[in-house]
Protein backbone atom coordinates (compact mmCIF):
# COMPACT_ATOMS: atom_id res chain seq x y z
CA UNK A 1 99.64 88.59 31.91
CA UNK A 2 96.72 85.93 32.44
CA UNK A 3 93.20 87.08 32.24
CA UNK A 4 90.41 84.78 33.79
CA UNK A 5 86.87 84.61 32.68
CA UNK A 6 84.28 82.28 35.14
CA UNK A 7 81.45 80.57 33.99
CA UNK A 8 78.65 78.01 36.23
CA UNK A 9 77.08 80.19 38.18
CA UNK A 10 73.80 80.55 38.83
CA UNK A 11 70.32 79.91 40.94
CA UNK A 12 69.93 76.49 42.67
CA UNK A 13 68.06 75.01 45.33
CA UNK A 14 69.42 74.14 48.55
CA UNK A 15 71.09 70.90 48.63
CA UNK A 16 71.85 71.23 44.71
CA UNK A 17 74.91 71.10 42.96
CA UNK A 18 76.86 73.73 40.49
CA UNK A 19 80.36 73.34 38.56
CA UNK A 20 82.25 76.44 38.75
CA UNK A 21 84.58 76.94 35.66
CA UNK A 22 87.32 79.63 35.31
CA UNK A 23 89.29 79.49 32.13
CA UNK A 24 92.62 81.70 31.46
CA UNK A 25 94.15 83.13 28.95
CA UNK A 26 98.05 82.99 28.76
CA UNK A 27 100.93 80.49 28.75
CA UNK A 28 102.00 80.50 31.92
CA UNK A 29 98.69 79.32 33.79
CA UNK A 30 100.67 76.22 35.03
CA UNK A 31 103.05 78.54 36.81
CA UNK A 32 100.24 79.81 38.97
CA UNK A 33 98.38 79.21 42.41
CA UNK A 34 94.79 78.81 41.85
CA UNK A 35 92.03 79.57 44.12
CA UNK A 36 88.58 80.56 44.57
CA UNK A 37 87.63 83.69 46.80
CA UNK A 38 83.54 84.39 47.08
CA UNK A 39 81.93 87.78 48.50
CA UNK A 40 78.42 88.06 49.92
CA UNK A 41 75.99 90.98 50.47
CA UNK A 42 77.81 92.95 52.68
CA UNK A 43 80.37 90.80 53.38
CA UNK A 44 83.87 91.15 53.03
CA UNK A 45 86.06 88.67 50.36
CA UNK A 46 86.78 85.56 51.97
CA UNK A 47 88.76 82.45 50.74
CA UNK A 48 87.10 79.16 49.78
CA UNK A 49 89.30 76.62 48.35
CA UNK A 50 92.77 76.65 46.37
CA UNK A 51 95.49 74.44 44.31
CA UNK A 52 98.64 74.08 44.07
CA UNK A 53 100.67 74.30 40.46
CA UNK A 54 100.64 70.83 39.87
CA UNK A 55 97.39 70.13 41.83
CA UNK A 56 98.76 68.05 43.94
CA UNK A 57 97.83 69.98 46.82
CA UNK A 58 94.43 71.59 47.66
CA UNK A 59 92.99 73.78 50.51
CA UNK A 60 89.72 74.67 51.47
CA UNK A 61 88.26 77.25 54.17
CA UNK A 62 86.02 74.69 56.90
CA UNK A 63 83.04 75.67 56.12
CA UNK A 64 83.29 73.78 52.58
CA UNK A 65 85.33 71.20 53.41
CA UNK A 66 83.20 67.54 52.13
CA UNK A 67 81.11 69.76 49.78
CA UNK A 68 83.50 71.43 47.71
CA UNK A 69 86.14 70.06 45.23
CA UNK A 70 88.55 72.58 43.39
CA UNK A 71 90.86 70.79 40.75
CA UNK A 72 92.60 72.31 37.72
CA UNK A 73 93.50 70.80 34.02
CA UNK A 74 96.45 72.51 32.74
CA UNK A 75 96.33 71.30 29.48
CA UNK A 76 92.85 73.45 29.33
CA UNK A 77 93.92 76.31 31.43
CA UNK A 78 91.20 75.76 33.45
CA UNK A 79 90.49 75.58 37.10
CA UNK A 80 87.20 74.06 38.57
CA UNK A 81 85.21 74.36 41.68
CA UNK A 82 82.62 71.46 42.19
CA UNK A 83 80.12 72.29 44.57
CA UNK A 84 77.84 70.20 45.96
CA UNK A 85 74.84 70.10 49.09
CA UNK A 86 74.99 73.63 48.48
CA UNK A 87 73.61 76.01 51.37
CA UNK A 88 72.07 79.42 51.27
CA UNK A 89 75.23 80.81 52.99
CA UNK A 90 76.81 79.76 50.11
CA UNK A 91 75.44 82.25 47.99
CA UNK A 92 77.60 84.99 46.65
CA UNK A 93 79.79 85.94 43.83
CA UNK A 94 82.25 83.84 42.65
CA UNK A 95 86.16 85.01 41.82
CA UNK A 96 88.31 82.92 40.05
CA UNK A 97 92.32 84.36 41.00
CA UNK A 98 95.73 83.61 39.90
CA UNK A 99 98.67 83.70 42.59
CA UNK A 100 102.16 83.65 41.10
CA UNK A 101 103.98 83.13 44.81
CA UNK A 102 103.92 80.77 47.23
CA UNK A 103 101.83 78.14 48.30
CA UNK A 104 101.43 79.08 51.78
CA UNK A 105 100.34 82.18 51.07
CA UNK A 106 97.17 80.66 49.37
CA UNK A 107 94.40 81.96 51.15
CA UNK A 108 95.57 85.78 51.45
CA UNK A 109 93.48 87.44 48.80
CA UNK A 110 96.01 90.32 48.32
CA UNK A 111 98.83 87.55 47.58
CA UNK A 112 96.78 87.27 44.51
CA UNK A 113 98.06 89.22 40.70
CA UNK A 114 94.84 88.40 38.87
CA UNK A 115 90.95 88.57 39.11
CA UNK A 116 87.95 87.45 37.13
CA UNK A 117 84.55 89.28 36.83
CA UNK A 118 83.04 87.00 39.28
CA UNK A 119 79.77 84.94 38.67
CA UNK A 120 76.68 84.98 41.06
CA UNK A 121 75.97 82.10 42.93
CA UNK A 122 71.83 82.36 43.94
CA UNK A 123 70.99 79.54 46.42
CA UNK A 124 67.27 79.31 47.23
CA UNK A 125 64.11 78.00 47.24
C-alpha cells in the first residue's frame, strides 16, 4: 500500500515557476513508476511527465518538454515536478501516481495503483 500526499501548488503568473512535491508513505516507493497526470476544467486526465525506478529514465508529454523537470529522491520518498515558464494552459490540478508495472506503460493513467488528492495549479495574471 503507498499513499501519496502533493504539495506546491498554487497561483502564479505566466512565465513563473512552481515546485511540485508528492511525498509517499510506504517502503516500497523505490519499487514504483512515478509520474505526474494533470486535469483541466473540462478536460479529461492527461499525462505530463514520468520516472523510472531508479530515475534514470524520464518522459514527458510535448507540450512540457524544456519547461518541466520530474526527478525523484528515494531516500525521501519523494517525487518532484519542477515547472518552469509556466503557461495558462498549464493550469489544472495536479496528481501525483504510483505505477507498480512496466516502464512502457508510463503514460497510461489506468496502468497506475495509486492516486493523490491532487493540488491546483492557478496560472494567471
Amino acid at each position: 500500500q503507498v499513499q501519496l500526499v502533493e504539495s506546491g501548488g498554487g497561483l502564479v503568473q505566466p512565465g513563473g515557476s512552481l515546485r511540485l512535491s508528492c511525498a509517499a508513505s510506504g517502503r516500497t516507493f523505490s519499487n514504483h513508476v512515478m509520474a505526474w497526470f494533470r486535469q483541466a476544467p473540462g478536460k479529461g486526465r492527461e499525462f505530463v511527465a514520468a520516472v523510472s525506478r531508479g530515475g534514470a529514465a524520464v518522459a514527458y508529454i510535448d507540450s512540457v518538454k524544456g519547461r518541466f523537470t520530474i526527478s525523484r529522491d528515494n531516500a525521501k520518498n519523494t517525487v518532484y515536478l519542477q515547472m518552469n515558464s509556466l503557461k495558462p494552459e498549464d493550469t489544472a490540478i495536479y496528481y501525483c501516481a504510483a505505477h507498480y508495472g512496466l516502464w512502457r506503460s508510463a503514460p497510461e493513467s489506468v496502468r497506475y495503483d495509486y492516486w493523490g488528492q491532487g493540488t491546483q495549479v492557478t496560472v494567471s495574471s
